[in-house]
C-alpha atoms as a PDB file:
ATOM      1  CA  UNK A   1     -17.534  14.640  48.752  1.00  0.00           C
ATOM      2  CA  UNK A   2     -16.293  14.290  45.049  1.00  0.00           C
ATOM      3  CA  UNK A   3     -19.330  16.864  44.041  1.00  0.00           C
ATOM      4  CA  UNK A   4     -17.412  19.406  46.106  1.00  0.00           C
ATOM      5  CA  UNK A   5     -13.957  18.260  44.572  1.00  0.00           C
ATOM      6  CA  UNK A   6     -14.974  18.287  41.469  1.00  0.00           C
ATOM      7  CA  UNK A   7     -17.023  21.721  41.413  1.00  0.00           C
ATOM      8  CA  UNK A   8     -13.355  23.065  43.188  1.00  0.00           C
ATOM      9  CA  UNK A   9     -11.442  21.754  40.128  1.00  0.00           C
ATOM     10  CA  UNK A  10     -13.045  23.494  37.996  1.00  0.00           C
ATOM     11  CA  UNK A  11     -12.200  26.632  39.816  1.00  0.00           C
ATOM     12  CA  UNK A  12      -9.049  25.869  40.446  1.00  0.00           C
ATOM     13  CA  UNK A  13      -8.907  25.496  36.527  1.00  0.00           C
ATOM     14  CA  UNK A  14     -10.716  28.296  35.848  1.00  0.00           C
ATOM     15  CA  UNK A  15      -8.186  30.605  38.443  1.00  0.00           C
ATOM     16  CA  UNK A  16      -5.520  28.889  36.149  1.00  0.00           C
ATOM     17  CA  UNK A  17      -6.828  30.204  33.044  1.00  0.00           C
ATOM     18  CA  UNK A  18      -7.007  33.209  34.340  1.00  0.00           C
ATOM     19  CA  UNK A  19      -3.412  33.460  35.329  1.00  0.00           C
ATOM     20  CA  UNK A  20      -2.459  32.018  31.960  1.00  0.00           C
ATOM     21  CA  UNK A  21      -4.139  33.981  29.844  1.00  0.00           C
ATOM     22  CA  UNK A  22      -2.033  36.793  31.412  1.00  0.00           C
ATOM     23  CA  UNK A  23       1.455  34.856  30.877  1.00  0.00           C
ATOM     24  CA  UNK A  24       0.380  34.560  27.335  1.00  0.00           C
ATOM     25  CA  UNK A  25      -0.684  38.486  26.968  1.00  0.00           C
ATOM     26  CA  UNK A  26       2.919  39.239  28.054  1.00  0.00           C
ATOM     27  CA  UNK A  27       5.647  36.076  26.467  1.00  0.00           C
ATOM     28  CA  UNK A  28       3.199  33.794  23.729  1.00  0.00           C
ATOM     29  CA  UNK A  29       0.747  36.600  22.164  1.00  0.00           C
ATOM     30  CA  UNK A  30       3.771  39.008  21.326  1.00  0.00           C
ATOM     31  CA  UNK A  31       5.339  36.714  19.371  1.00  0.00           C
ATOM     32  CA  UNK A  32       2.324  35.920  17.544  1.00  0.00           C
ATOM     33  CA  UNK A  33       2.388  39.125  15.971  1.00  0.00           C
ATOM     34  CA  UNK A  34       5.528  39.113  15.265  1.00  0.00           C
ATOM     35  CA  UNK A  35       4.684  35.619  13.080  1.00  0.00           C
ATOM     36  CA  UNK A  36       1.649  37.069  11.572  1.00  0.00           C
ATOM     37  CA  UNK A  37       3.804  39.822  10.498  1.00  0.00           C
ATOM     38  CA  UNK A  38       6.290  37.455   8.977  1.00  0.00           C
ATOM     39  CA  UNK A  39       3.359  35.654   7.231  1.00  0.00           C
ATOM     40  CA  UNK A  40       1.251  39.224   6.343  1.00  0.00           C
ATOM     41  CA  UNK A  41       5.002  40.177   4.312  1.00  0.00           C
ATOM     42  CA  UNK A  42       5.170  36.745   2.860  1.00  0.00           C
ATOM     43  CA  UNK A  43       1.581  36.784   1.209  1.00  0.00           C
ATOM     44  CA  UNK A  44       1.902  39.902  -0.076  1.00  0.00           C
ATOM     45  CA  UNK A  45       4.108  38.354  -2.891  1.00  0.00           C
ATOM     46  CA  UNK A  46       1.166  35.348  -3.167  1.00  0.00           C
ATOM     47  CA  UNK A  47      -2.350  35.082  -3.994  1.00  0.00           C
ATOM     48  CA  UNK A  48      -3.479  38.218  -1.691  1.00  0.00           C
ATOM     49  CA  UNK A  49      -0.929  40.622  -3.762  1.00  0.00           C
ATOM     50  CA  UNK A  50      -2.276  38.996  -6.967  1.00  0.00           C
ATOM     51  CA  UNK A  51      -5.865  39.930  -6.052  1.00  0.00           C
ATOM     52  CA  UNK A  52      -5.365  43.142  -4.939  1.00  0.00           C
ATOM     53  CA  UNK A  53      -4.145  43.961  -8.296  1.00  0.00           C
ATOM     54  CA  UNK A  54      -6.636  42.590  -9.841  1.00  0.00           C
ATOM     55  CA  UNK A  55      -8.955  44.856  -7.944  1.00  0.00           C
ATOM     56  CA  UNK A  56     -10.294  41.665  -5.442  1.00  0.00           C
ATOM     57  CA  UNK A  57     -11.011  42.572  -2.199  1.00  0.00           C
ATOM     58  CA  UNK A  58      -9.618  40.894   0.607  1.00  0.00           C
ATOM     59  CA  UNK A  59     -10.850  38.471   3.239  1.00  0.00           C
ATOM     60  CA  UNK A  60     -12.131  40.307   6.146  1.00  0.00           C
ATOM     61  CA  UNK A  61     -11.024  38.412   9.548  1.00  0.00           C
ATOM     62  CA  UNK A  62     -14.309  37.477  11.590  1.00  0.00           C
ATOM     63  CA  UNK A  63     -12.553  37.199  14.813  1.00  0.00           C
ATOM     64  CA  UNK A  64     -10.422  40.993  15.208  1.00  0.00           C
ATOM     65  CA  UNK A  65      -6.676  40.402  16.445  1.00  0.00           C
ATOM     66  CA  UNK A  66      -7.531  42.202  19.319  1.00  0.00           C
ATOM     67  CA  UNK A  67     -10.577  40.048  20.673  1.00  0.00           C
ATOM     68  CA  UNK A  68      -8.549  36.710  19.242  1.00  0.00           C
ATOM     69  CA  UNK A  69      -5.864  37.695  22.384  1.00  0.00           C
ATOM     70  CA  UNK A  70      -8.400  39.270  24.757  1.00  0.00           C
ATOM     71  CA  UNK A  71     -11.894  37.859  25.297  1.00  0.00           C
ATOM     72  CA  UNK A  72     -11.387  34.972  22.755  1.00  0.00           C
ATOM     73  CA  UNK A  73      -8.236  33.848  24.650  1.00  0.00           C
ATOM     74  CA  UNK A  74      -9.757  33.929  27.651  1.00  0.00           C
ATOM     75  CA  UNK A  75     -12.655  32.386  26.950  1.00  0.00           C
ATOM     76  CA  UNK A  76     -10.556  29.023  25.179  1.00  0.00           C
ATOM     77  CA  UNK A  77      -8.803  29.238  28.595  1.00  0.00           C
ATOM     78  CA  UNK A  78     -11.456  29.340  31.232  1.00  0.00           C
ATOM     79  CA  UNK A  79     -13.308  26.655  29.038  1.00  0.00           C
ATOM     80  CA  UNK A  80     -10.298  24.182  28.538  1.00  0.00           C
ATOM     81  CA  UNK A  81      -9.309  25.102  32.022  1.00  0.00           C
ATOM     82  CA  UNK A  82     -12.456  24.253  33.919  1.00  0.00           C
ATOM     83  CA  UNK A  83     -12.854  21.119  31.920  1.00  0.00           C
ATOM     84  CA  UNK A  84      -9.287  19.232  32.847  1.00  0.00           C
ATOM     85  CA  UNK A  85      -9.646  21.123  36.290  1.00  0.00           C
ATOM     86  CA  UNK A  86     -12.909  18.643  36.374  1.00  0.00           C
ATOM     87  CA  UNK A  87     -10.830  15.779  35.421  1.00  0.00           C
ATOM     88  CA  UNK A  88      -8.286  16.782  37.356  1.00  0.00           C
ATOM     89  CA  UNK A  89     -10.496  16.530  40.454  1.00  0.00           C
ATOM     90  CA  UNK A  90     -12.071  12.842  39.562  1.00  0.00           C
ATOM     91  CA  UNK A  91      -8.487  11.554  38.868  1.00  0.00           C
ATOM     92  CA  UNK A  92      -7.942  13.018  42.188  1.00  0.00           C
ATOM     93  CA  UNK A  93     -10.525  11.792  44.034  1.00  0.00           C
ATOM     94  CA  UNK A  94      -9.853   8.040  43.062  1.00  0.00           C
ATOM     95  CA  UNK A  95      -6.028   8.016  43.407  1.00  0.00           C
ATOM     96  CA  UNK A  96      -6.137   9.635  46.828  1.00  0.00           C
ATOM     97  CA  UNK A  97      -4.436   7.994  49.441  1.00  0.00           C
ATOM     98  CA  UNK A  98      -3.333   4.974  46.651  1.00  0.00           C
ATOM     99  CA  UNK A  99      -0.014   5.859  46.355  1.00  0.00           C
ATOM    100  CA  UNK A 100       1.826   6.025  49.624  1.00  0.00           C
ATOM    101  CA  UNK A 101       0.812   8.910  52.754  1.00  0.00           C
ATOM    102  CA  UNK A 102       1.444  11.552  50.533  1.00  0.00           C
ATOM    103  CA  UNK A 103      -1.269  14.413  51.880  1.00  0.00           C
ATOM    104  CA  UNK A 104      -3.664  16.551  49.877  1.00  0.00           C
ATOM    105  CA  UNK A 105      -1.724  18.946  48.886  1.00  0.00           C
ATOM    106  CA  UNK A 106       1.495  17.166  47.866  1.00  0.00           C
ATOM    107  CA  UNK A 107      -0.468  14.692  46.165  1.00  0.00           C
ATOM    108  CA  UNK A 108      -2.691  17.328  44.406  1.00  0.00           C
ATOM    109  CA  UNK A 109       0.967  18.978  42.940  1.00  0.00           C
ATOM    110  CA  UNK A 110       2.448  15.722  42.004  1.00  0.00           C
ATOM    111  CA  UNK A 111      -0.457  14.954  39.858  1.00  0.00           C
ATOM    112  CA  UNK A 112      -0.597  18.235  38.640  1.00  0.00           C
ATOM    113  CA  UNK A 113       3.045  17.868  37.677  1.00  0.00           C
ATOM    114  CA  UNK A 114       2.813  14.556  36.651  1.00  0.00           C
ATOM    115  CA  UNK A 115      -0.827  15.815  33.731  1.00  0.00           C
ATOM    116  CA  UNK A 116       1.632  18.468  32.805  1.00  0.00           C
ATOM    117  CA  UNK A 117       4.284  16.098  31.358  1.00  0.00           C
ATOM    118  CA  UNK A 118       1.821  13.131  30.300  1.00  0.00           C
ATOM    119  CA  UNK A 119      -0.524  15.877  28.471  1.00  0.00           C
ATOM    120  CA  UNK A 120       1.748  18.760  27.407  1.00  0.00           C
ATOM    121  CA  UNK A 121       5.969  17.563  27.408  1.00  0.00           C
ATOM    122  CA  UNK A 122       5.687  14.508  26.157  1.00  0.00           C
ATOM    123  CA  UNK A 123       3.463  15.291  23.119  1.00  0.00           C
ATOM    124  CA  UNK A 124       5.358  18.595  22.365  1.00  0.00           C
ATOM    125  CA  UNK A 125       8.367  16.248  21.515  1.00  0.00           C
ATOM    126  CA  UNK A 126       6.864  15.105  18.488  1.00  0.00           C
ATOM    127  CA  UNK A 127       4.582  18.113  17.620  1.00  0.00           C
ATOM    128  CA  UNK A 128       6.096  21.168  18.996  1.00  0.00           C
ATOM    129  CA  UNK A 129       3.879  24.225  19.244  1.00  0.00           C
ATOM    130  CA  UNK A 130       4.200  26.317  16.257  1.00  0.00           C
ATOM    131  CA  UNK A 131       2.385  30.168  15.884  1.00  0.00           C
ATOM    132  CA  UNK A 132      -0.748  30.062  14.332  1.00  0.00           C
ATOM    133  CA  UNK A 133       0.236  32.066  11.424  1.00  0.00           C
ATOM    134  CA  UNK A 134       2.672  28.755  10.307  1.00  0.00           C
ATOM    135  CA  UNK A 135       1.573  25.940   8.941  1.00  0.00           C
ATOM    136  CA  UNK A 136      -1.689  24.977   5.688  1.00  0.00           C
ATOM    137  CA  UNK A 137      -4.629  25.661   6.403  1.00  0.00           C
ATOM    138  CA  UNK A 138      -5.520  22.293   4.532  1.00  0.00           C
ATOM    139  CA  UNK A 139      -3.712  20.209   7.052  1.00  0.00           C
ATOM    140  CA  UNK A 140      -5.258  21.653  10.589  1.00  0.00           C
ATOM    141  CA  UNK A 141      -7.771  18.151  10.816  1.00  0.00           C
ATOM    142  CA  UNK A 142      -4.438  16.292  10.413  1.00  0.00           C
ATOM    143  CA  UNK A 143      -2.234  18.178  12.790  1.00  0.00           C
ATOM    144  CA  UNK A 144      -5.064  18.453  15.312  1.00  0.00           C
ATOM    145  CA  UNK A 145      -6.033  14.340  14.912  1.00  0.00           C
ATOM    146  CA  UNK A 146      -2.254  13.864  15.295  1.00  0.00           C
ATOM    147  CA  UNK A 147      -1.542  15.939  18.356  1.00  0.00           C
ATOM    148  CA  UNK A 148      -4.836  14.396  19.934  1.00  0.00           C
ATOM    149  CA  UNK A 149      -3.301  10.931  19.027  1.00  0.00           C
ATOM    150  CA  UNK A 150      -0.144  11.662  20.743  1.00  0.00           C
ATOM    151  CA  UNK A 151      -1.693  12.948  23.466  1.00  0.00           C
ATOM    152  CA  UNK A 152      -4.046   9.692  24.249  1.00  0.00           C
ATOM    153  CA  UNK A 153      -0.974   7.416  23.095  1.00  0.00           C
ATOM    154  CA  UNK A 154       1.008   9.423  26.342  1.00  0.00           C
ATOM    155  CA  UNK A 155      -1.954   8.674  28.947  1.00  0.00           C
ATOM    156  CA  UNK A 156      -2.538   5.350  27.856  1.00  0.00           C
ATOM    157  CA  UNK A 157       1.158   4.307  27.837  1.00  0.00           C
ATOM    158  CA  UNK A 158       0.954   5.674  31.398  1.00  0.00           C
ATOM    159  CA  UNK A 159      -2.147   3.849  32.794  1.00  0.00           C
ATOM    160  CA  UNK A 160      -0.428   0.643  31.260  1.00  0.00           C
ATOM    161  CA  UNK A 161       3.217   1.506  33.385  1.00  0.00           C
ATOM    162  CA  UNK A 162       0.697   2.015  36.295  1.00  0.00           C
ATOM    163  CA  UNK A 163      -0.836  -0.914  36.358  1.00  0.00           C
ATOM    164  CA  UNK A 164       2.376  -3.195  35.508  1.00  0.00           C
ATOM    165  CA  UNK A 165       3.960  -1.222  38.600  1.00  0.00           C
ATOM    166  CA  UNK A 166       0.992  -2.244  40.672  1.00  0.00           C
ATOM    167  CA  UNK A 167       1.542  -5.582  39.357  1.00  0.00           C
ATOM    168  CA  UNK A 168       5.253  -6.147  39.896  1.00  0.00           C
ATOM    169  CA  UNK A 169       5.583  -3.752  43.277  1.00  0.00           C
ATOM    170  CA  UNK A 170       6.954  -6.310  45.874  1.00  0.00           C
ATOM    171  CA  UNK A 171       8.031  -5.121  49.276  1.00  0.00           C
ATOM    172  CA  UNK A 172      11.686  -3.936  48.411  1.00  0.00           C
ATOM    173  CA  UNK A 173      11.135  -4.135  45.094  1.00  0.00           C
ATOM    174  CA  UNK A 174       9.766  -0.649  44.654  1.00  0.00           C
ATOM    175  CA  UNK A 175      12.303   0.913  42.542  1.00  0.00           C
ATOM    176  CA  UNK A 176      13.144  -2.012  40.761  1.00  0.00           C
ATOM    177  CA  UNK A 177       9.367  -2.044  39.634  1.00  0.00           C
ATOM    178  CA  UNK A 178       9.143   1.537  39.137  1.00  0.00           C
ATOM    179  CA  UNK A 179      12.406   1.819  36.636  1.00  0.00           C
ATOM    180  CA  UNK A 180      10.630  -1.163  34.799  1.00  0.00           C
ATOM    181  CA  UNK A 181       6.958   0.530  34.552  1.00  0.00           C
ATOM    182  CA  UNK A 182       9.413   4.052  32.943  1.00  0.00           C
ATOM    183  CA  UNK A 183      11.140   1.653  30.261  1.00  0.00           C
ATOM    184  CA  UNK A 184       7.781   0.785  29.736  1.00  0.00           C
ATOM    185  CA  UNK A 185       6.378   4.086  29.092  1.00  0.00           C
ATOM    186  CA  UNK A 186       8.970   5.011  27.251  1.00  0.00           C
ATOM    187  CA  UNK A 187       8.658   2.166  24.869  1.00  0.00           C
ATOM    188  CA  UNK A 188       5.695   2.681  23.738  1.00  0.00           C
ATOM    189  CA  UNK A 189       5.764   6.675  23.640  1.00  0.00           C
ATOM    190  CA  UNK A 190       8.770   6.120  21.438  1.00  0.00           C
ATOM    191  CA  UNK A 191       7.229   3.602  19.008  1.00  0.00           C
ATOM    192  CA  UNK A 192       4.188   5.456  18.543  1.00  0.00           C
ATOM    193  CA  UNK A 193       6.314   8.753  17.377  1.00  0.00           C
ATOM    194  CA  UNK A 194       7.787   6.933  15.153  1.00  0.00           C
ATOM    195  CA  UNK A 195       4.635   5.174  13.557  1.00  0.00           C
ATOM    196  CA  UNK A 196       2.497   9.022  13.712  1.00  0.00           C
ATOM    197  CA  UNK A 197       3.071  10.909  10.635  1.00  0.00           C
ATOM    198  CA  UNK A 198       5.908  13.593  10.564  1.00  0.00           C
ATOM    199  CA  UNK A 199       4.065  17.022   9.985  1.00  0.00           C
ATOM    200  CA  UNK A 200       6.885  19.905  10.053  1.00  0.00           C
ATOM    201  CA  UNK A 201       5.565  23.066   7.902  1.00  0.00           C
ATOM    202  CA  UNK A 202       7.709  26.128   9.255  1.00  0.00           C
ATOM    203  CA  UNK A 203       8.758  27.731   6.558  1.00  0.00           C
ATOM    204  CA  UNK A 204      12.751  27.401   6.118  1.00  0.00           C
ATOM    205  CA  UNK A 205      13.155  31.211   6.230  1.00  0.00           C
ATOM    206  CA  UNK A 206      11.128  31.362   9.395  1.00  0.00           C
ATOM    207  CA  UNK A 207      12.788  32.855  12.589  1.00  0.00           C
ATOM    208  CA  UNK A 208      14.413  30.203  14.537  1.00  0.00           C
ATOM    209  CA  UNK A 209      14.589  32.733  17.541  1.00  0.00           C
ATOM    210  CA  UNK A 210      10.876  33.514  17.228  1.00  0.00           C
ATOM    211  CA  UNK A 211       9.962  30.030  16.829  1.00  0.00           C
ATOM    212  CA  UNK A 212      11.840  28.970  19.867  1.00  0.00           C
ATOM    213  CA  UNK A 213      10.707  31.880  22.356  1.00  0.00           C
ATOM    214  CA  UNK A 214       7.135  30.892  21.381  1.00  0.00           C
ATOM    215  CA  UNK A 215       7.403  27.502  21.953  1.00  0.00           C
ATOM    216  CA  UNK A 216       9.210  27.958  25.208  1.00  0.00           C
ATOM    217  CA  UNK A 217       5.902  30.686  25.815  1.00  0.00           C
ATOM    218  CA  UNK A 218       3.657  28.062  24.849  1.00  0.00           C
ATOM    219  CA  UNK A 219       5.049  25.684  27.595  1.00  0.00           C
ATOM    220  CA  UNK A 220       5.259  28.062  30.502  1.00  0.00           C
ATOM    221  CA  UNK A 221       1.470  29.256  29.983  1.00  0.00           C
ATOM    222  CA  UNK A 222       0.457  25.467  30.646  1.00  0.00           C
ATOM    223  CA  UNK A 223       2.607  25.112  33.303  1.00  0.00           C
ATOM    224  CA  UNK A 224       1.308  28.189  35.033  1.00  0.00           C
ATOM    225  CA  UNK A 225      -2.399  26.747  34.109  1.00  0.00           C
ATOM    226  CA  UNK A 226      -1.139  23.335  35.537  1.00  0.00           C
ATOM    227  CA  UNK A 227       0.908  24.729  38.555  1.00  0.00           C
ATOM    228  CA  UNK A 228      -1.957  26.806  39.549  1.00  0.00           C
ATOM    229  CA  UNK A 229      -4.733  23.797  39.534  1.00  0.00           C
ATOM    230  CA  UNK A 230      -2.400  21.374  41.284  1.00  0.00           C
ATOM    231  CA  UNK A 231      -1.281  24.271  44.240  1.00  0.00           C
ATOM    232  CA  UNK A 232      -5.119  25.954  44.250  1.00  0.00           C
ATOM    233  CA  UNK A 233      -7.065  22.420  44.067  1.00  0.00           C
ATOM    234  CA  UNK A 234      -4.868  21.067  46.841  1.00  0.00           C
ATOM    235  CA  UNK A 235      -5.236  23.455  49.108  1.00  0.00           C
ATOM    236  CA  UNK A 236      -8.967  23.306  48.268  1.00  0.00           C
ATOM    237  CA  UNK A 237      -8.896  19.539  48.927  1.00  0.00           C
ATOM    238  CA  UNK A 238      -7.073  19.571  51.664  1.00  0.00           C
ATOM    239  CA  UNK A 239     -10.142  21.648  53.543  1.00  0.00           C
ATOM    240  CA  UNK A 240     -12.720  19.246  52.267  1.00  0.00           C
ATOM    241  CA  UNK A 241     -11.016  16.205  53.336  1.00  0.00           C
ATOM    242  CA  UNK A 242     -10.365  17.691  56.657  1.00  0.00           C
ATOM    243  CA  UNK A 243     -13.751  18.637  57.245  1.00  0.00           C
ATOM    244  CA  UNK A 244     -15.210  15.104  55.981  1.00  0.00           C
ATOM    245  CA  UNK A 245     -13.164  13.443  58.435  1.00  0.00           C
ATOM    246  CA  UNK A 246     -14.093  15.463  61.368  1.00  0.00           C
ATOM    247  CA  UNK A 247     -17.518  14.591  60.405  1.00  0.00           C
ATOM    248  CA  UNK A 248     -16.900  11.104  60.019  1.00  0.00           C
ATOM    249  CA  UNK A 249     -14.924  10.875  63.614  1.00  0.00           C
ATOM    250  CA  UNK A 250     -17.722  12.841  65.058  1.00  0.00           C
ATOM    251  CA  UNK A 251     -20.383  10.405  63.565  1.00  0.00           C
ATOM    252  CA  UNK A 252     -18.176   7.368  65.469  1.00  0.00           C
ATOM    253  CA  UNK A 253     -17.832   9.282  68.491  1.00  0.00           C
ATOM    254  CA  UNK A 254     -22.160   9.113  69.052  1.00  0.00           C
END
């Protein structure tokens, strides 16, 4: 059974690519051409207006604008999307009935909801998404090691609420537990942004509005990726399951 969960994940992650990678065509890409354009105007008063009179050619781009928002974006998308749709299904498959009568379906959203803010909120708090026309070229290992960090800071802090929750959960104690196990969480997500380095390079001159509206883009294309998995997947599930245990009650009733 968790073959044919898993091997839906992906799908479901795949569908959700697919339905992001047309949010971002329409609300994130535009705005990364406006930021190129803000960068393109910038550096011709730098090194690339210096060579050109000097007679230096340019750098040609190996990736064209257009196939960077077209195939390439899809691509990124369908990859990253069938891999956490994978995940998505595992984590699935062995929390599953754990956590109260909740059925495929709701369950399936509520952990979808719950990967969006562990994975993307929470770790957009301390490194907000920023075009990628902003920022040194010499710092991308850092940036990427530090948004990584965050990320697996946020997930562990969570398994570690989970399992204190499990721990203290007494009957009519549930909230009391649960309000604990979010102070927990909490906690450490707030001591480990402060202890990861600080990494702001937008420019000061740099378009608040522009920055904002693609930051609020970047959000909404993983909650359409996310909110696509955790509806798709669970109604996926939800036939699986169903058909498992009508095999399993037919195996009793011989």
């Amino acid at each position: 059974m968790t073959g044919n969960l898993l091997w839906r994940g992906m799908l479901a992650g795949i569908l959700g690519a697919l339905l992001a990678t047309l949010f971002a065509r329409g609300f994130a890409e535009p705005r990364i051409d406006l930021a190129i354009g803000f960068e393109e105007s910038h550096a011709a008063h730098g090194k690339d207006h210096a060579d050109m009179a000097h007679g230096e050619p340019q750098e040609e781009e190996l990736v064209s604008r257009d196939t960077q928002k077209g195939a390439g974006l899809l691509t990124a998308l369908a990859l990253y999307g069938a891999a956490v749709g994978g995940v998505f299904s595992l984590v699935f498959a062995y929390g599953y009935g754990r956590l109260g009568h909740l059925g495929p379906r709701s369950f399936a959203l509520l952990l979808a909801m719950l990967a969006f803010v562990l994975v993307v909120l929470v770790p957009a708090i301390k490194y907000p998404q920023t075009p990628p026309a902003v920022g040194k070229h010499e710092t991308v290992a850092l940036r990427t090691a530090a948004f990584f960090g965050m990320i697996a800071l946020s997930l562990g802090a969570a398994v570690v609420a989970a399992r204190l929750r499990a721990a203290l959960a007494r009957p009519g104690r549930g909230f009391d537990a649960t309000l604990l196990c979010v102070v927990v969480y909490l906690g450490i997500v707030g001591l480990g942004q402060f202890l990861l380095p600080v990494i702001d390079e937008v420019p000061g001159d740099f378009p608040a509005g522009l920055l904002w509206e693609f930051r609020i883009a970047s959000i909404g294309m993983q909650l359409v990726l996310w909110l696509t998995i955790g509806l798709a997947f669970g109604l996926w599930a939800e036939r699986v399951l169903s058909h498992h245990q009508a095999r399993r009650y037919k195996g009793k009733g011989r």
